[in-house]
N, C-alpha and C. Protein backbone atom coordinates (compact mmCIF):
# COMPACT_ATOMS: atom_id res chain seq x y z
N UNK A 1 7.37 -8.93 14.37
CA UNK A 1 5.97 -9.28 14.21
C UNK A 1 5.38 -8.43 13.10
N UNK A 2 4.48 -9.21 12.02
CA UNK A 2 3.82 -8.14 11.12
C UNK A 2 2.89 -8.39 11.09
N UNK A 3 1.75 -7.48 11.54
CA UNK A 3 0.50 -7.53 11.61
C UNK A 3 -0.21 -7.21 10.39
N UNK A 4 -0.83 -8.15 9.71
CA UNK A 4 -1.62 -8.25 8.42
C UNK A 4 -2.94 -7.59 8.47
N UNK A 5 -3.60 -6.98 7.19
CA UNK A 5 -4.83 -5.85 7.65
C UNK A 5 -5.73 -6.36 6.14
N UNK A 6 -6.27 -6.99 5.95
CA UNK A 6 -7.16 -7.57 4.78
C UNK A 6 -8.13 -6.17 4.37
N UNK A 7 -8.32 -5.92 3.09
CA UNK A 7 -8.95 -4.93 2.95
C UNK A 7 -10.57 -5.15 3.10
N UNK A 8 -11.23 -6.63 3.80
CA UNK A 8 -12.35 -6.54 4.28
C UNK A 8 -12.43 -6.03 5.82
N UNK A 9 -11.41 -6.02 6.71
CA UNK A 9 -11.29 -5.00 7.34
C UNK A 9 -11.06 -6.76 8.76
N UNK A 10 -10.38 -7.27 8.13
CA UNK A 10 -9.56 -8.70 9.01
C UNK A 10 -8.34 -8.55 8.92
N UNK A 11 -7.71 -8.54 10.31
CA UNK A 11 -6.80 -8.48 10.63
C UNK A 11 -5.70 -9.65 11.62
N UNK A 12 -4.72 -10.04 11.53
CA UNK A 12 -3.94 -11.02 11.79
C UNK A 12 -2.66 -10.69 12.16
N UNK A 13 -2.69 -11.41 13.68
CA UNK A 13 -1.06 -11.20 13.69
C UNK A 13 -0.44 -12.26 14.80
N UNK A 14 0.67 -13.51 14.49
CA UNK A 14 0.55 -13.98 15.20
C UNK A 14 -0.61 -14.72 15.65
N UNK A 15 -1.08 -15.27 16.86
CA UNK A 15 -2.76 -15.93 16.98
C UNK A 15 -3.62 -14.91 17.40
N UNK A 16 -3.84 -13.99 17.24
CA UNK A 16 -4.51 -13.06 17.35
C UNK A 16 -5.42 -12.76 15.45
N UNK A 17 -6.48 -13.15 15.42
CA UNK A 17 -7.36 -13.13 14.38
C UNK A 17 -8.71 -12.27 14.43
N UNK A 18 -9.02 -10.85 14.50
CA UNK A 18 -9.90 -10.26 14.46
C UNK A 18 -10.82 -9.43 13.68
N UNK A 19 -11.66 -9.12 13.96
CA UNK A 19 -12.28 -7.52 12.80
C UNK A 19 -12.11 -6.91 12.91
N UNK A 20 -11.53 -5.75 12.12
CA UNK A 20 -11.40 -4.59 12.63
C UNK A 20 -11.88 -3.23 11.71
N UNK A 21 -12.05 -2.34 12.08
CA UNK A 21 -12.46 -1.16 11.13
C UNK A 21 -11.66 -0.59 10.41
N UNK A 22 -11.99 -0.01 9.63
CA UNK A 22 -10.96 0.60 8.40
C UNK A 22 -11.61 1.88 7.85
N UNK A 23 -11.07 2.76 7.25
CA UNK A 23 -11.09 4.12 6.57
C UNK A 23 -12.37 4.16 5.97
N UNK A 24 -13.22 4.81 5.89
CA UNK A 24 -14.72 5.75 5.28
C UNK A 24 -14.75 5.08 3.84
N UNK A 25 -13.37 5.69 3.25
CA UNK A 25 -13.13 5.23 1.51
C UNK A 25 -12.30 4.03 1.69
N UNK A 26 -12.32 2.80 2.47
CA UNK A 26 -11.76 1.86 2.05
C UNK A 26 -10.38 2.03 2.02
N UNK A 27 -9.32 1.50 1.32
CA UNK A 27 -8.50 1.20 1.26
C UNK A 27 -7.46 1.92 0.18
N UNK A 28 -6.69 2.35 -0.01
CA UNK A 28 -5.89 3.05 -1.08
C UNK A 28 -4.46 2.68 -1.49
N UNK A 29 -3.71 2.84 -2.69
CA UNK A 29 -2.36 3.00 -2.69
C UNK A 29 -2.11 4.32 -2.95
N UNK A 30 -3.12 5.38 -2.87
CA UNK A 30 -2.88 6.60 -3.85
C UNK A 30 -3.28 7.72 -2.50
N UNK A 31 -2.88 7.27 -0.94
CA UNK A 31 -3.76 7.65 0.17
C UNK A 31 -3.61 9.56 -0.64
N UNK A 32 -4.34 10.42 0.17
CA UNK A 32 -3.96 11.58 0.39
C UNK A 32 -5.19 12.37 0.99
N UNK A 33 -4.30 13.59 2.01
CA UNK A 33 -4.64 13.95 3.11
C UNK A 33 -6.73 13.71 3.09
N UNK A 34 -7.13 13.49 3.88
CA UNK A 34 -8.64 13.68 3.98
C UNK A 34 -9.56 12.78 3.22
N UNK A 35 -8.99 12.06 2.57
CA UNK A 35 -9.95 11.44 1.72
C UNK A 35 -10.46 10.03 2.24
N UNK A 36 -10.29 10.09 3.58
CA UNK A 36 -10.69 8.98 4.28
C UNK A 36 -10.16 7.38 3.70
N UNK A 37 -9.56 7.53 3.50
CA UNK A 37 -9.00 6.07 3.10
C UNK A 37 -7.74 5.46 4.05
N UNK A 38 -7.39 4.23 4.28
CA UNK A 38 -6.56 3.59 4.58
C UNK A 38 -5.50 3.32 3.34
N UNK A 39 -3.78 3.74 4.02
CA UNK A 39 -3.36 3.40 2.80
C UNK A 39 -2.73 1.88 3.00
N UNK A 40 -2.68 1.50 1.73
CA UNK A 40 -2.21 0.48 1.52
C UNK A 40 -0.30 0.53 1.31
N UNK A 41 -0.05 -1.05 2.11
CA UNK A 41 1.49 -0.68 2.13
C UNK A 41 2.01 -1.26 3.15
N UNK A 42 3.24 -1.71 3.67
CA UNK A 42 3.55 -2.07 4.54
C UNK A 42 4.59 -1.07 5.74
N UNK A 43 3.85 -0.56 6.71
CA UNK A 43 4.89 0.33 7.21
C UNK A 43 5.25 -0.21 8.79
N UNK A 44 6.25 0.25 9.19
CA UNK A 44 7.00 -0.05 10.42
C UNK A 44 5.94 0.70 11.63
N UNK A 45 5.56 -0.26 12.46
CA UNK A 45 4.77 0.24 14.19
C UNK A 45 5.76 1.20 14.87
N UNK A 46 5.72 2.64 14.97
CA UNK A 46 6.45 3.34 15.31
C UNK A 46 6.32 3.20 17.40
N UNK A 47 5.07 3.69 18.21
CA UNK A 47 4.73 3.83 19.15
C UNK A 47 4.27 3.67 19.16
N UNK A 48 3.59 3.86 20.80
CA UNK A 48 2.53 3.39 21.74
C UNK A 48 1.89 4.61 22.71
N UNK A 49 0.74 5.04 22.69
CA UNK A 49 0.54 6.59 23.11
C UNK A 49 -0.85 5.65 23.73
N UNK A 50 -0.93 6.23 25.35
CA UNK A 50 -2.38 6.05 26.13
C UNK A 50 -2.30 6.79 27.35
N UNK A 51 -4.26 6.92 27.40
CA UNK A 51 -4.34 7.83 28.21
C UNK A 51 -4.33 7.37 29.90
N UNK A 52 -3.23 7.90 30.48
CA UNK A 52 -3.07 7.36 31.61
C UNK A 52 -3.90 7.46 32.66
N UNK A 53 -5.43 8.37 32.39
CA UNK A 53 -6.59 8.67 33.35
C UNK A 53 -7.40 7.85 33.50
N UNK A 54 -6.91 6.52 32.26
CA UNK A 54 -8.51 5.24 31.85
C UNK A 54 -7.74 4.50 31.51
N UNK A 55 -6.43 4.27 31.69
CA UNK A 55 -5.53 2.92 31.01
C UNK A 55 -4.30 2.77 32.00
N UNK A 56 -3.72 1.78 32.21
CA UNK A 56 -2.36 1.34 33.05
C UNK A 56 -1.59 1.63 31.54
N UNK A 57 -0.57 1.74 32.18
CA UNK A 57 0.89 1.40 30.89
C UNK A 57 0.74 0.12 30.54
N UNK A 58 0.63 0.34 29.19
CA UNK A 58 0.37 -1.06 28.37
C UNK A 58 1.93 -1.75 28.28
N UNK A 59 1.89 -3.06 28.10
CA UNK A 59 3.17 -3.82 28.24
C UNK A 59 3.18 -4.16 26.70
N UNK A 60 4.42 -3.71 26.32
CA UNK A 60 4.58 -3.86 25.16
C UNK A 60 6.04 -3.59 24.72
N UNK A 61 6.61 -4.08 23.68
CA UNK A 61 8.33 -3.54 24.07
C UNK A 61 8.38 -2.09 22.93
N UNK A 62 7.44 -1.84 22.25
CA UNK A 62 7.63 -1.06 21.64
C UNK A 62 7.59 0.67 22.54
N UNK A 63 8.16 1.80 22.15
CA UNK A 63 8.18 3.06 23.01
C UNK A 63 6.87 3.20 23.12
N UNK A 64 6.98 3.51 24.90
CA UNK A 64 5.35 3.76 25.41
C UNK A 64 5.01 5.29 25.64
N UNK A 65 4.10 6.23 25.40
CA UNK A 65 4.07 7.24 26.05
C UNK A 65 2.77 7.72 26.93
N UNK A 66 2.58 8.36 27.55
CA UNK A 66 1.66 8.82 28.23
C UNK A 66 1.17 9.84 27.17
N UNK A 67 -0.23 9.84 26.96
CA UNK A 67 -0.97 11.03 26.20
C UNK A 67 -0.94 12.52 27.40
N UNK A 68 -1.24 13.75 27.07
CA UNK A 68 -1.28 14.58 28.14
C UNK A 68 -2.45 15.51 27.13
N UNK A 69 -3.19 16.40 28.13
CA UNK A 69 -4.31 17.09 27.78
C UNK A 69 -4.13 18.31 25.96
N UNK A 70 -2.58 18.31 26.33
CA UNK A 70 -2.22 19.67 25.29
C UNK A 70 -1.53 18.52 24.08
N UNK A 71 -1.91 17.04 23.93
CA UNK A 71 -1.34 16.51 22.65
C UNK A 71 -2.14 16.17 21.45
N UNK A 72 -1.66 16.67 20.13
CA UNK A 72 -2.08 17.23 19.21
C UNK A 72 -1.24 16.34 18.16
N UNK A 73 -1.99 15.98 16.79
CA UNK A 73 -1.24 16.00 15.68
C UNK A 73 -1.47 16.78 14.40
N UNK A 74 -0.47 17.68 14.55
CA UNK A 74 -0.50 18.24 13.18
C UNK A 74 -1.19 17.46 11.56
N UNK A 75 -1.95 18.24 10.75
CA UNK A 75 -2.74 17.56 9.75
C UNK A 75 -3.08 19.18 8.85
N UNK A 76 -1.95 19.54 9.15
CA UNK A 76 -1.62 21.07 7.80
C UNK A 76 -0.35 20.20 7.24
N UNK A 77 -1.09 20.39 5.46
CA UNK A 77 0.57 19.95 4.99
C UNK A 77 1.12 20.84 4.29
N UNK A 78 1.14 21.74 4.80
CA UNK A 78 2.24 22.89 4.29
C UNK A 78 2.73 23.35 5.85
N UNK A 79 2.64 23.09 6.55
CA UNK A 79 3.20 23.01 8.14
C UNK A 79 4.47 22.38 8.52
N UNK A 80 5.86 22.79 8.79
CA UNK A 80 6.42 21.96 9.10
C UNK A 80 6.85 20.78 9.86
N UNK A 81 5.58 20.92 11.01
CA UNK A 81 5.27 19.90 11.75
C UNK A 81 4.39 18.69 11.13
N UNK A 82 3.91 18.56 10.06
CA UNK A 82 3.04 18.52 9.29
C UNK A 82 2.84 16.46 9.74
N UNK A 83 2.33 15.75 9.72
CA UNK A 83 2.25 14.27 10.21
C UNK A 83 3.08 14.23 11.70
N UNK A 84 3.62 15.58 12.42
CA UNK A 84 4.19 15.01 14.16
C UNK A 84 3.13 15.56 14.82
N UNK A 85 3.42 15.05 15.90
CA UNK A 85 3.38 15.37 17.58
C UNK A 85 3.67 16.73 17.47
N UNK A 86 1.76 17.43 18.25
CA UNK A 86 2.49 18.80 18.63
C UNK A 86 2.09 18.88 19.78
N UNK A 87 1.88 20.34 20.42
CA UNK A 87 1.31 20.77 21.41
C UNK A 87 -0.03 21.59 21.02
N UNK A 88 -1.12 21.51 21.67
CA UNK A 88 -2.24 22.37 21.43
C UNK A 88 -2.18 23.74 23.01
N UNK A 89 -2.63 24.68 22.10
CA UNK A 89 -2.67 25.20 20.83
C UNK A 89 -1.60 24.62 20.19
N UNK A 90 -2.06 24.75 18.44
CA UNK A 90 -0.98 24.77 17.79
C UNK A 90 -1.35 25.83 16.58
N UNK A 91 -0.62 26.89 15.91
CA UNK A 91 -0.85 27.91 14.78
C UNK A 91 -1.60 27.51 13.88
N UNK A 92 -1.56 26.10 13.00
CA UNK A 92 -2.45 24.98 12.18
C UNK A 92 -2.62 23.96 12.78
N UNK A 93 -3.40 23.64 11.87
CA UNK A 93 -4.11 22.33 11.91
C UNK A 93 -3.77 21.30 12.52
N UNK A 94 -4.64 20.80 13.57
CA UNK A 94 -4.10 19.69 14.24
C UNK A 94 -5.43 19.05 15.36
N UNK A 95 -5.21 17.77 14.77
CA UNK A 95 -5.98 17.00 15.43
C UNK A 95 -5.47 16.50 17.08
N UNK A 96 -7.07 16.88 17.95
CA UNK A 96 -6.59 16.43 19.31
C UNK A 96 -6.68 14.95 19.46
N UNK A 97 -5.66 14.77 20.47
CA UNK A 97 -5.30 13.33 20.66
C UNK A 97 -6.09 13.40 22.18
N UNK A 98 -6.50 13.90 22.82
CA UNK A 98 -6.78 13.92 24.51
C UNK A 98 -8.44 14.27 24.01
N UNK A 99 -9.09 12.55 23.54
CA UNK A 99 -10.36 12.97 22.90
C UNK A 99 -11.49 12.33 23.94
N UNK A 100 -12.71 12.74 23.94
CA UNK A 100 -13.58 12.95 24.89
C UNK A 100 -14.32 11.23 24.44
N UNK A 101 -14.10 10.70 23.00
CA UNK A 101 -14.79 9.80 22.59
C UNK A 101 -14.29 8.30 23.24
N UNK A 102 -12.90 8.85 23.74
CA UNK A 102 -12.05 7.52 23.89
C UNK A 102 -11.42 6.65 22.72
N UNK A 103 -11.45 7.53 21.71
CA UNK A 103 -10.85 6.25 20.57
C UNK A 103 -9.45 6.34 20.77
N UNK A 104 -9.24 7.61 21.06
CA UNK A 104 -7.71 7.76 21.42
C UNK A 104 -6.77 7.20 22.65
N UNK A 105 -7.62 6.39 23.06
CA UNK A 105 -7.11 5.96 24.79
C UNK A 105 -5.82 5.02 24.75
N UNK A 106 -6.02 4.56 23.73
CA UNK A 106 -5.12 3.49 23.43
C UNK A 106 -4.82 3.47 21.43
N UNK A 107 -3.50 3.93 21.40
CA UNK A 107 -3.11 3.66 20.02
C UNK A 107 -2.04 3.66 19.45
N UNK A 108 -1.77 2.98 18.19
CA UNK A 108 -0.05 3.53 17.63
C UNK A 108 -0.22 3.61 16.47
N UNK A 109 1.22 4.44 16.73
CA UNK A 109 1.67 4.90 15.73
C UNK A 109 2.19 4.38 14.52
N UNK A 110 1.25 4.42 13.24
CA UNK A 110 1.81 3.57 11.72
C UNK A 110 2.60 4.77 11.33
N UNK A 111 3.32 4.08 11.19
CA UNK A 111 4.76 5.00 10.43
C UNK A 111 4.41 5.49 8.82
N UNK A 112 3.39 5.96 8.37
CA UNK A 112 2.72 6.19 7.00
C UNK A 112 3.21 7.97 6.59
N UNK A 113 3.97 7.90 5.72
CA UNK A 113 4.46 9.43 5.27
C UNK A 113 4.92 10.16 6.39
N UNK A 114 5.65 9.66 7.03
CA UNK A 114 6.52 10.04 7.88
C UNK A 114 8.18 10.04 7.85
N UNK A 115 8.70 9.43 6.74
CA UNK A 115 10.01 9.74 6.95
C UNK A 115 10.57 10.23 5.16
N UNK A 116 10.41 11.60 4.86
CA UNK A 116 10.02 12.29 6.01
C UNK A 116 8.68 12.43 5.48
N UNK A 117 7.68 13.56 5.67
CA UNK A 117 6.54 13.16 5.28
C UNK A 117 6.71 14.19 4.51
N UNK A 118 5.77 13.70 3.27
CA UNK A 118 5.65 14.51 2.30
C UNK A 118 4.12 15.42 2.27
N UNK A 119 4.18 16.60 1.60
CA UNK A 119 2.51 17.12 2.20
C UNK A 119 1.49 17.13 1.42
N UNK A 120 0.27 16.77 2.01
CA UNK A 120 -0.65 16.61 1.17
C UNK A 120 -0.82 14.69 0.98
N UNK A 121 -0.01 13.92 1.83
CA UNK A 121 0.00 12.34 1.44
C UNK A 121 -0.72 11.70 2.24
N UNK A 122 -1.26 12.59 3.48
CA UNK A 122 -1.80 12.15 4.30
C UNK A 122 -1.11 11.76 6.16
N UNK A 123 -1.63 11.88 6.96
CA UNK A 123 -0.95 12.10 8.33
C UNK A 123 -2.06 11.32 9.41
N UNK A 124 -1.92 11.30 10.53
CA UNK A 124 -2.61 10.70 11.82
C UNK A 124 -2.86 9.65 11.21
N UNK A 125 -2.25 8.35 10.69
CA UNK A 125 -2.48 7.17 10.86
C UNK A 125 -1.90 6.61 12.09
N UNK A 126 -3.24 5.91 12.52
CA UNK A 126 -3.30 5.54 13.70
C UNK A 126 -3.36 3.77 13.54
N UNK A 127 -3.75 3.14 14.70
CA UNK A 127 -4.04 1.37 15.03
C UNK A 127 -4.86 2.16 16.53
N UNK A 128 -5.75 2.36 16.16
CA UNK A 128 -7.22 2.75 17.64
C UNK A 128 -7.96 2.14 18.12
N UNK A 129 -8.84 2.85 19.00
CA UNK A 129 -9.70 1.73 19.62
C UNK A 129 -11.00 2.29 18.23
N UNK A 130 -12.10 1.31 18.49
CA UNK A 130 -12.93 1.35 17.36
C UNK A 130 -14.10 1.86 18.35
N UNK A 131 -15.06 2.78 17.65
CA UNK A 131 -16.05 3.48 18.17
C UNK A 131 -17.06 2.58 17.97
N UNK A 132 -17.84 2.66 19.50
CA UNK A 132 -18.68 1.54 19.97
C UNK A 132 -19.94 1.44 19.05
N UNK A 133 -19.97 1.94 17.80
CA UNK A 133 -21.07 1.28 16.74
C UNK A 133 -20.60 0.91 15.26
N UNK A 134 -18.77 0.74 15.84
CA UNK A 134 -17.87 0.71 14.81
C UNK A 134 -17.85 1.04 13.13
N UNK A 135 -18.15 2.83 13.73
CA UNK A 135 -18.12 3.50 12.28
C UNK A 135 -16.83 3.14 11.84
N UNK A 136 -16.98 3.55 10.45
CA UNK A 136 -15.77 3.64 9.72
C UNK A 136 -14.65 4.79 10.20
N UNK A 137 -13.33 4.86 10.04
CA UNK A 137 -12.51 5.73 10.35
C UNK A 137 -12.78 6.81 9.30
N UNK A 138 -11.40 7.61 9.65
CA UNK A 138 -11.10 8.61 8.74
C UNK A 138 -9.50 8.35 7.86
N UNK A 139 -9.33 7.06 8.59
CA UNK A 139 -8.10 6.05 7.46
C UNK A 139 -7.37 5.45 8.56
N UNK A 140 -7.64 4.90 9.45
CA UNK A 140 -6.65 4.32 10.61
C UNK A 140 -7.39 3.08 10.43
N UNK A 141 -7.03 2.38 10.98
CA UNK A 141 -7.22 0.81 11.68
C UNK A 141 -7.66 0.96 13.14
N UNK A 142 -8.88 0.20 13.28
CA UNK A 142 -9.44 0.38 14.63
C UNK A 142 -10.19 -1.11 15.13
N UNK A 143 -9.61 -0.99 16.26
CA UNK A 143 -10.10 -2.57 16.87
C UNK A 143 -10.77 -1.98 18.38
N UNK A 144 -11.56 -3.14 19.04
CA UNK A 144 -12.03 -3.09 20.55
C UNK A 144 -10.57 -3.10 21.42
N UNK A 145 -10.98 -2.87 22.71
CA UNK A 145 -9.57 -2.25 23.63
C UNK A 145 -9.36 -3.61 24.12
N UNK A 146 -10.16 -4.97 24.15
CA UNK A 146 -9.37 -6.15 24.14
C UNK A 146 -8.35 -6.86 23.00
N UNK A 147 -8.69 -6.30 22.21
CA UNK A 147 -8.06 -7.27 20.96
C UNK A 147 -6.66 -6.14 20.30
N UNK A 148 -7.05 -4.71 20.83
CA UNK A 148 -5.85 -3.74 20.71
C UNK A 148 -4.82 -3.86 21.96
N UNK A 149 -5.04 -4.05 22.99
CA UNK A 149 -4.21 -4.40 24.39
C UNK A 149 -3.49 -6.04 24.19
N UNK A 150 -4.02 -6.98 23.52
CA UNK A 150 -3.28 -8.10 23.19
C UNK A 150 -2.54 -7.73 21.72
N UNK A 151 -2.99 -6.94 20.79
CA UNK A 151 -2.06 -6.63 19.70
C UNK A 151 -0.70 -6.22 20.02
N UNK A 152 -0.92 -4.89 20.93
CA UNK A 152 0.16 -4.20 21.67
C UNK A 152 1.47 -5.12 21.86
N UNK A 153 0.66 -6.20 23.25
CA UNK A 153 1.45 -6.94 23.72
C UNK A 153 2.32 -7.85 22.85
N UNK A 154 2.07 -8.04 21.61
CA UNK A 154 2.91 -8.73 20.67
C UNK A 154 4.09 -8.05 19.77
N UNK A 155 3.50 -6.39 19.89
CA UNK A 155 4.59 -5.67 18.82
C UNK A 155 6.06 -5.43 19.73
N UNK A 156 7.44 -5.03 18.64
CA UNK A 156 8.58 -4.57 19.56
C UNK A 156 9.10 -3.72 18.26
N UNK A 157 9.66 -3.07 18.13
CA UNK A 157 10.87 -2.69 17.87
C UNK A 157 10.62 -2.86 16.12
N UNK A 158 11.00 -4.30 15.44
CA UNK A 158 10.50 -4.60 14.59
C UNK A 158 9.33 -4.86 13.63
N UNK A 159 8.63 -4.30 14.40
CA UNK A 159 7.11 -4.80 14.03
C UNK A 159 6.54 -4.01 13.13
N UNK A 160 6.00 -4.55 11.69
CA UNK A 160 5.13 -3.85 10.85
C UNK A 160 3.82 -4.34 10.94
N UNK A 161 3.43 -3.26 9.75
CA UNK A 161 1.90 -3.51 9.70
C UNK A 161 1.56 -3.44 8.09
N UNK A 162 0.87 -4.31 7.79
CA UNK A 162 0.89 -4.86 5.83
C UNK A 162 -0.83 -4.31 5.82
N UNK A 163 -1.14 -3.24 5.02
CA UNK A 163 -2.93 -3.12 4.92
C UNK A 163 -2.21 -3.91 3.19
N UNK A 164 -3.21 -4.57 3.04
CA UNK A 164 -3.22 -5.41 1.83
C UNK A 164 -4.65 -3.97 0.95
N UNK A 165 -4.06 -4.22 -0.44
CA UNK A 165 -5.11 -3.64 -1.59
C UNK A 165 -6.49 -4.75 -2.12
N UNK A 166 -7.24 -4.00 -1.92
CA UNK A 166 -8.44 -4.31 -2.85
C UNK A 166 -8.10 -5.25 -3.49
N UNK A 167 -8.67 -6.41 -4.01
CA UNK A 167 -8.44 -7.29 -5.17
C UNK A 167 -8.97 -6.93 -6.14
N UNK A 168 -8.38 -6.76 -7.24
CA UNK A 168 -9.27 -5.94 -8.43
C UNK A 168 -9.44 -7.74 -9.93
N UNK A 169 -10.92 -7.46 -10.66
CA UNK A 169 -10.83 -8.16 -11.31
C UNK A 169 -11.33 -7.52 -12.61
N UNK A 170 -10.83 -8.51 -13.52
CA UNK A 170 -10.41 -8.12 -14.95
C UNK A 170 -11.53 -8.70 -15.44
């Protein structure tokens, strides 16, 4: 399954046709760390991470995990953990995943500068739930927890995700 991401912030996959939010700065091929952008590109749906205090195990064939209070993603890129899964505390930088807002309740993992990751290219790309006055991200893809719980249910194993670039005119 490849889930398509229009840089007006429409997304497609399969019959599933929705809106969804996108990065502060729009859209990029040039992502890097902080600059709020979504990058552009097609990368492989790695996982499936939710919080098991406000969500059932989502059905999905892709790897599921339970979030836990101490999970963290590293977002130092001179860190060698630098785009993984850590534990909080962690020595640097790292964004909590066990967040009070709920965007994190339900999300996966875009495989973006991760194999391996290079530093400074950017890290925590996510597919989230979208904050209920659907600000802009900080470069993830974010949908409502109906239209992310039927996304889920369509990805496996194979499944990418295409953010399409800006159309530029001459």
């Amino acid at each position: 399954m490849n889930v398509i991401v229009e840089p007006n912030g429409f997304l497609t996959s399969g019959d599933l046709s929705v809106s969804c939010v996108l990065g502060r700065g729009g859209v990029s091929d040039t992502k890097q760390e902080g600059d709020g952008t979504t990058p552009v590109g097609t990368f492989p749906l790695r996982e499936v991470f939710y919080r098991p205090d406000r969500l059932a195990r989502p059905d999905t064939l892709l790897p599921v995990r339970p979030l836990a209070p101490n999970d963290g993603w590293c977002d130092a890129p001179n860190d060698p953990a630098y785009n993984r899964r850590v534990k909080l505390p962690y020595p640097a930088s790292a964004e909590k995943m066990w967040r009070d807002d709920r965007l994190y309740d339900l999300l996966v993992v875009v495989g973006f500068n991760d194999s391996p990751p290079k530093p400074g290219l950017g890290s925590a790309i996510f597919v989230h739930l979208v904050h209920p006055d659907r600000q802009p991200t900080e470069g993830c893809v974010a949908m409502t927890p109906t239209e992310l719980l039927a996304l889920v249910r369509q990805l496996g194993p194979a499944s990418t995700i295409t953010i399409r670039p800006a159309s530029t005119t001459a």
